[in-house]
N, C-alpha and C. Protein backbone atom coordinates (compact mmCIF):
# COMPACT_ATOMS: atom_id res chain seq x y z
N UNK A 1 -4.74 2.19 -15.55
CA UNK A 1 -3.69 2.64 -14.65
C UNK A 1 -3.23 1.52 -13.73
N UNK A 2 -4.06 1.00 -13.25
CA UNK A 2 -4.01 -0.43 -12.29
C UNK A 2 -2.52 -0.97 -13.01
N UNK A 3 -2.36 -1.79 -14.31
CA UNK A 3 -2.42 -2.41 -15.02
C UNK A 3 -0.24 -1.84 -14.91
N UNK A 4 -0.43 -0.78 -14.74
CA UNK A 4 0.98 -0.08 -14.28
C UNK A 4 1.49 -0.31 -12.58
N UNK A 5 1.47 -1.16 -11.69
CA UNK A 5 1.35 -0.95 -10.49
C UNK A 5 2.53 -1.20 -10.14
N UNK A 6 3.58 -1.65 -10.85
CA UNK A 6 4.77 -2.73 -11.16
C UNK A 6 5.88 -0.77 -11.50
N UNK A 7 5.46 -0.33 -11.92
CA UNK A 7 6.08 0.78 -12.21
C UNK A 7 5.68 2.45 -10.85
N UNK A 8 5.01 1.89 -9.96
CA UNK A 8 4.53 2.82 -9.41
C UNK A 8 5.97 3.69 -8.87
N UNK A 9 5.73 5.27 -8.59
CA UNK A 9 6.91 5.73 -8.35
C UNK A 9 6.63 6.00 -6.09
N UNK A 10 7.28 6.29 -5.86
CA UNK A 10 7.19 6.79 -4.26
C UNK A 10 6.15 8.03 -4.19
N UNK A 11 6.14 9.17 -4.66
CA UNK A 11 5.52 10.10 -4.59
C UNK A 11 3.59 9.38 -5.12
N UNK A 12 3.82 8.93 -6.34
CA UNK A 12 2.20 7.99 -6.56
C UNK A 12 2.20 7.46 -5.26
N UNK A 13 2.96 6.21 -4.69
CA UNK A 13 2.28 5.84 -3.49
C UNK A 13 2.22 6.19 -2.59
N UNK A 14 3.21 7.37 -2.13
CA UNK A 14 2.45 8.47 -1.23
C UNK A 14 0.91 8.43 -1.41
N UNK A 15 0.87 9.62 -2.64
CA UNK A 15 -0.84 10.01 -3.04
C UNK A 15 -1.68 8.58 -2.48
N UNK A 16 -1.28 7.54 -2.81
CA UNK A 16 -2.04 6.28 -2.87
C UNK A 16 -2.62 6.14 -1.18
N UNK A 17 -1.57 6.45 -0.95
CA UNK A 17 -1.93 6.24 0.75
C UNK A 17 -2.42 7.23 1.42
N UNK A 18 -2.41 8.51 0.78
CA UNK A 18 -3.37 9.70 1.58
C UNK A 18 -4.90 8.89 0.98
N UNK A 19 -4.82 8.89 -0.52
CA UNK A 19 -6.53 9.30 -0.28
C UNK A 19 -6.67 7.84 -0.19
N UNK A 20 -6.23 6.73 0.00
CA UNK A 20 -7.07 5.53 1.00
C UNK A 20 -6.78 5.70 2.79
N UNK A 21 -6.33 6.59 3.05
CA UNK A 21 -6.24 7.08 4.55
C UNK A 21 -7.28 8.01 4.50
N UNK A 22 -7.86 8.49 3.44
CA UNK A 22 -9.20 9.72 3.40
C UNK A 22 -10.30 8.50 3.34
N UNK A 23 -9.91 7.72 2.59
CA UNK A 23 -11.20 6.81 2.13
C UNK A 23 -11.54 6.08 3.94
N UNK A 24 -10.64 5.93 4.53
CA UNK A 24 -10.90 4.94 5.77
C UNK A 24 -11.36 6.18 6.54
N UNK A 25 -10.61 7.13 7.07
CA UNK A 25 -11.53 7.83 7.94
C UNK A 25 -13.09 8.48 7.24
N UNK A 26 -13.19 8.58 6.11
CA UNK A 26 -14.50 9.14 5.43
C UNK A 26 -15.55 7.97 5.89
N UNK A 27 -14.97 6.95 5.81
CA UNK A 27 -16.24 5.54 6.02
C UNK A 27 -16.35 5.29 7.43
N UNK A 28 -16.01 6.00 8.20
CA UNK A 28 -15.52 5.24 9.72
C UNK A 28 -15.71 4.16 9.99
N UNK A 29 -14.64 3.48 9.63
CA UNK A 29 -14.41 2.51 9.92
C UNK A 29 -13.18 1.96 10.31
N UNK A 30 -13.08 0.96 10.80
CA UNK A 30 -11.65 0.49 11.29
C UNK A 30 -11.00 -0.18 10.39
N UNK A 31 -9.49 -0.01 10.62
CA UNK A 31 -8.38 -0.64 9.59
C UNK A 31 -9.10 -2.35 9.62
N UNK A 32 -9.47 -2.46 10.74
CA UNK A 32 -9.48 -4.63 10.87
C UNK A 32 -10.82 -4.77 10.10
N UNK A 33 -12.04 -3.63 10.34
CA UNK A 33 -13.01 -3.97 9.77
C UNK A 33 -12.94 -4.06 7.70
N UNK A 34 -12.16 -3.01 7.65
CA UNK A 34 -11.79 -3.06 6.24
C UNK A 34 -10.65 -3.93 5.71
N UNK A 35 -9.95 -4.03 6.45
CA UNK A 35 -9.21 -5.62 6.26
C UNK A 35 -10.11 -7.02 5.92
N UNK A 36 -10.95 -6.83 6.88
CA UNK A 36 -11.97 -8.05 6.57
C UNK A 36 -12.21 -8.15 5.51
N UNK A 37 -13.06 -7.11 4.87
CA UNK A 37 -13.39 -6.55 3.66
C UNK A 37 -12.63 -6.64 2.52
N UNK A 38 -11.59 -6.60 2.76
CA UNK A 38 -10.74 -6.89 1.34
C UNK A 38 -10.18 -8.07 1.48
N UNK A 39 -9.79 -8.90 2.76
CA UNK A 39 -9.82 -10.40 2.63
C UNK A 39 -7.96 -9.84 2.73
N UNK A 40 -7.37 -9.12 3.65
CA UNK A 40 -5.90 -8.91 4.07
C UNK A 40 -5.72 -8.64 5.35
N UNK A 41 -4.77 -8.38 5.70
CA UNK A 41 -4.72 -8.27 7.47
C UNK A 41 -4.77 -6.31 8.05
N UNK A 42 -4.61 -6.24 9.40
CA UNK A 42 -4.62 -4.64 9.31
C UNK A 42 -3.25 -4.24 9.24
N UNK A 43 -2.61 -4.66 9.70
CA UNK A 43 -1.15 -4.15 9.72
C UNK A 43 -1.01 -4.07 7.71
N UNK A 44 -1.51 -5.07 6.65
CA UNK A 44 -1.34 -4.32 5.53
C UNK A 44 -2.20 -2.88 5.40
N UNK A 45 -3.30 -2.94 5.49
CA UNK A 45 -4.07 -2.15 5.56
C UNK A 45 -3.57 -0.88 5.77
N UNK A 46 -2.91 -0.47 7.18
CA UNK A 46 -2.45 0.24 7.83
C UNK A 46 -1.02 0.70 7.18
N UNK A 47 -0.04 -0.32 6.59
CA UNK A 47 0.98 0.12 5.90
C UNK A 47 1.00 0.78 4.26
N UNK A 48 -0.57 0.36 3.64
CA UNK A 48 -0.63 1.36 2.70
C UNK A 48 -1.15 2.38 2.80
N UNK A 49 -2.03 2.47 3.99
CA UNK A 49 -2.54 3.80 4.34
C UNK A 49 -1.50 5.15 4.20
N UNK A 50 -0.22 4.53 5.41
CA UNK A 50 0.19 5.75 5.76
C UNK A 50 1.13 5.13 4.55
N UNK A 51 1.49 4.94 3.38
CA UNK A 51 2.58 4.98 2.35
C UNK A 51 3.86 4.22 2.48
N UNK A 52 3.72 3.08 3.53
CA UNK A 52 5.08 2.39 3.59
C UNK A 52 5.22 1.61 2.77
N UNK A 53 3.75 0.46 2.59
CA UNK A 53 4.06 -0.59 1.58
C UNK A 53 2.82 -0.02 0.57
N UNK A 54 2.83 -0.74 -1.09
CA UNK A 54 2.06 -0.30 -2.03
C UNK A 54 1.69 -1.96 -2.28
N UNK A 55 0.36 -1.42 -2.56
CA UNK A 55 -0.69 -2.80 -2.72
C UNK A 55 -0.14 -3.53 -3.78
N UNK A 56 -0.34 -4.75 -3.73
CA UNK A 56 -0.67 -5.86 -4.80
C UNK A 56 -1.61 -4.92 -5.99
N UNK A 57 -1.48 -5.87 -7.43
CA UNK A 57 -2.50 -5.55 -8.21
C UNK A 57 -3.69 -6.05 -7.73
N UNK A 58 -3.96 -7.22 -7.26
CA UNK A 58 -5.10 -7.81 -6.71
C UNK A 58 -5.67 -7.31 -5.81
N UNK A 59 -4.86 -6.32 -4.74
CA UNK A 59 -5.44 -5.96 -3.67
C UNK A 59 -5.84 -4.44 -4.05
N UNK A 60 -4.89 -3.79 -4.73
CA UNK A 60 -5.76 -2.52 -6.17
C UNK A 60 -6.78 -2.77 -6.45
N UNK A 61 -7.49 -3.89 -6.87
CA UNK A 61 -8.31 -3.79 -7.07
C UNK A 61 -9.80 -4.13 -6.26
N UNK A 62 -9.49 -4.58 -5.49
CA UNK A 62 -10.14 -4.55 -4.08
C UNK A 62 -10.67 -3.35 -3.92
N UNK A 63 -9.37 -2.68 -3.59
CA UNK A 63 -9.06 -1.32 -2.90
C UNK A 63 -10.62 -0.69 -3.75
N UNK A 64 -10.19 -0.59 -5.10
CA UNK A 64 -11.08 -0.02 -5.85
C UNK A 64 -12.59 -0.08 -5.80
N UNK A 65 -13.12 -1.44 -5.65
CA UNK A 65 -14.40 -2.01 -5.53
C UNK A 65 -14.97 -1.87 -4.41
N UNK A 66 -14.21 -1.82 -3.36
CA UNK A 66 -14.56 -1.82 -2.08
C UNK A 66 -14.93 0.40 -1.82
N UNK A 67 -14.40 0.50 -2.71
CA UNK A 67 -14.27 2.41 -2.24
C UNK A 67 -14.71 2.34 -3.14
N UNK A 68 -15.97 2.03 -4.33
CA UNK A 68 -16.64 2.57 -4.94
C UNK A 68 -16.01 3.38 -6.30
N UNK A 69 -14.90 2.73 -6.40
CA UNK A 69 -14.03 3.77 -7.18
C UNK A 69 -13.09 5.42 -6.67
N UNK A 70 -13.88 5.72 -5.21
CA UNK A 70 -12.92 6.51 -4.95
C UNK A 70 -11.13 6.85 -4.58
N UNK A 71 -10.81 5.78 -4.46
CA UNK A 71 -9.53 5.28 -4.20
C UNK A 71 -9.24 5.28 -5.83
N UNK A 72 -8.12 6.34 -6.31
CA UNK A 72 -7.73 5.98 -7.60
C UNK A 72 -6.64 6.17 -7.95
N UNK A 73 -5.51 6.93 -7.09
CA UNK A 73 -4.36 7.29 -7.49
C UNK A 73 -3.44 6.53 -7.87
C-alpha cells in the first residue's frame, strides 16, 4: 500500500491523520518528542496529524516502524 502514496486520495489522508492523531495521543507523547523519533520537525508532525499535509514515502515508513505497524491507512 505504501508503495501507492503518490496516488493517495483526500479522504485516505484524512483516515491517515486520524489514526496517527490516535497513535500520538495513545503513546503520550508529544508531537516534538515523536518528531525526534522519526528524524522531522513538529509542525510536520502536527500537519499530518490533523490531515493538512500527507507524508513522504520515507516518512510512511517511519510512521510505520515507529507505531509498530499501527499506523496503516
Amino acid at each position: 500500500m505504501l508503495d501507492f502514496i503518490d496516488g493517495v486520495t483526500n479522504s485516505t489522508l484524512l483516515r491517515f491523520g486520524m489514526n496517527f492523531r490516535d497513535f500520538i495521543s495513545q503513546t503520550e507523547r508529544t508531537h516534538d518528542q515523536i518528531a525526534q523519533q522519526l528524524g522531522c520537525s513538529r509542525a510536520t508532525i502536527t500537519s499530518i496529524a490533523i490531515g493538512r499535509r500527507k507524508p513522504s514515502l520515507s516518512l510512511c515508513r517511519r510512521i510505520l516502524i515507529c507505531s509498530g505497524g499501527q499506523v496503516t491507512a
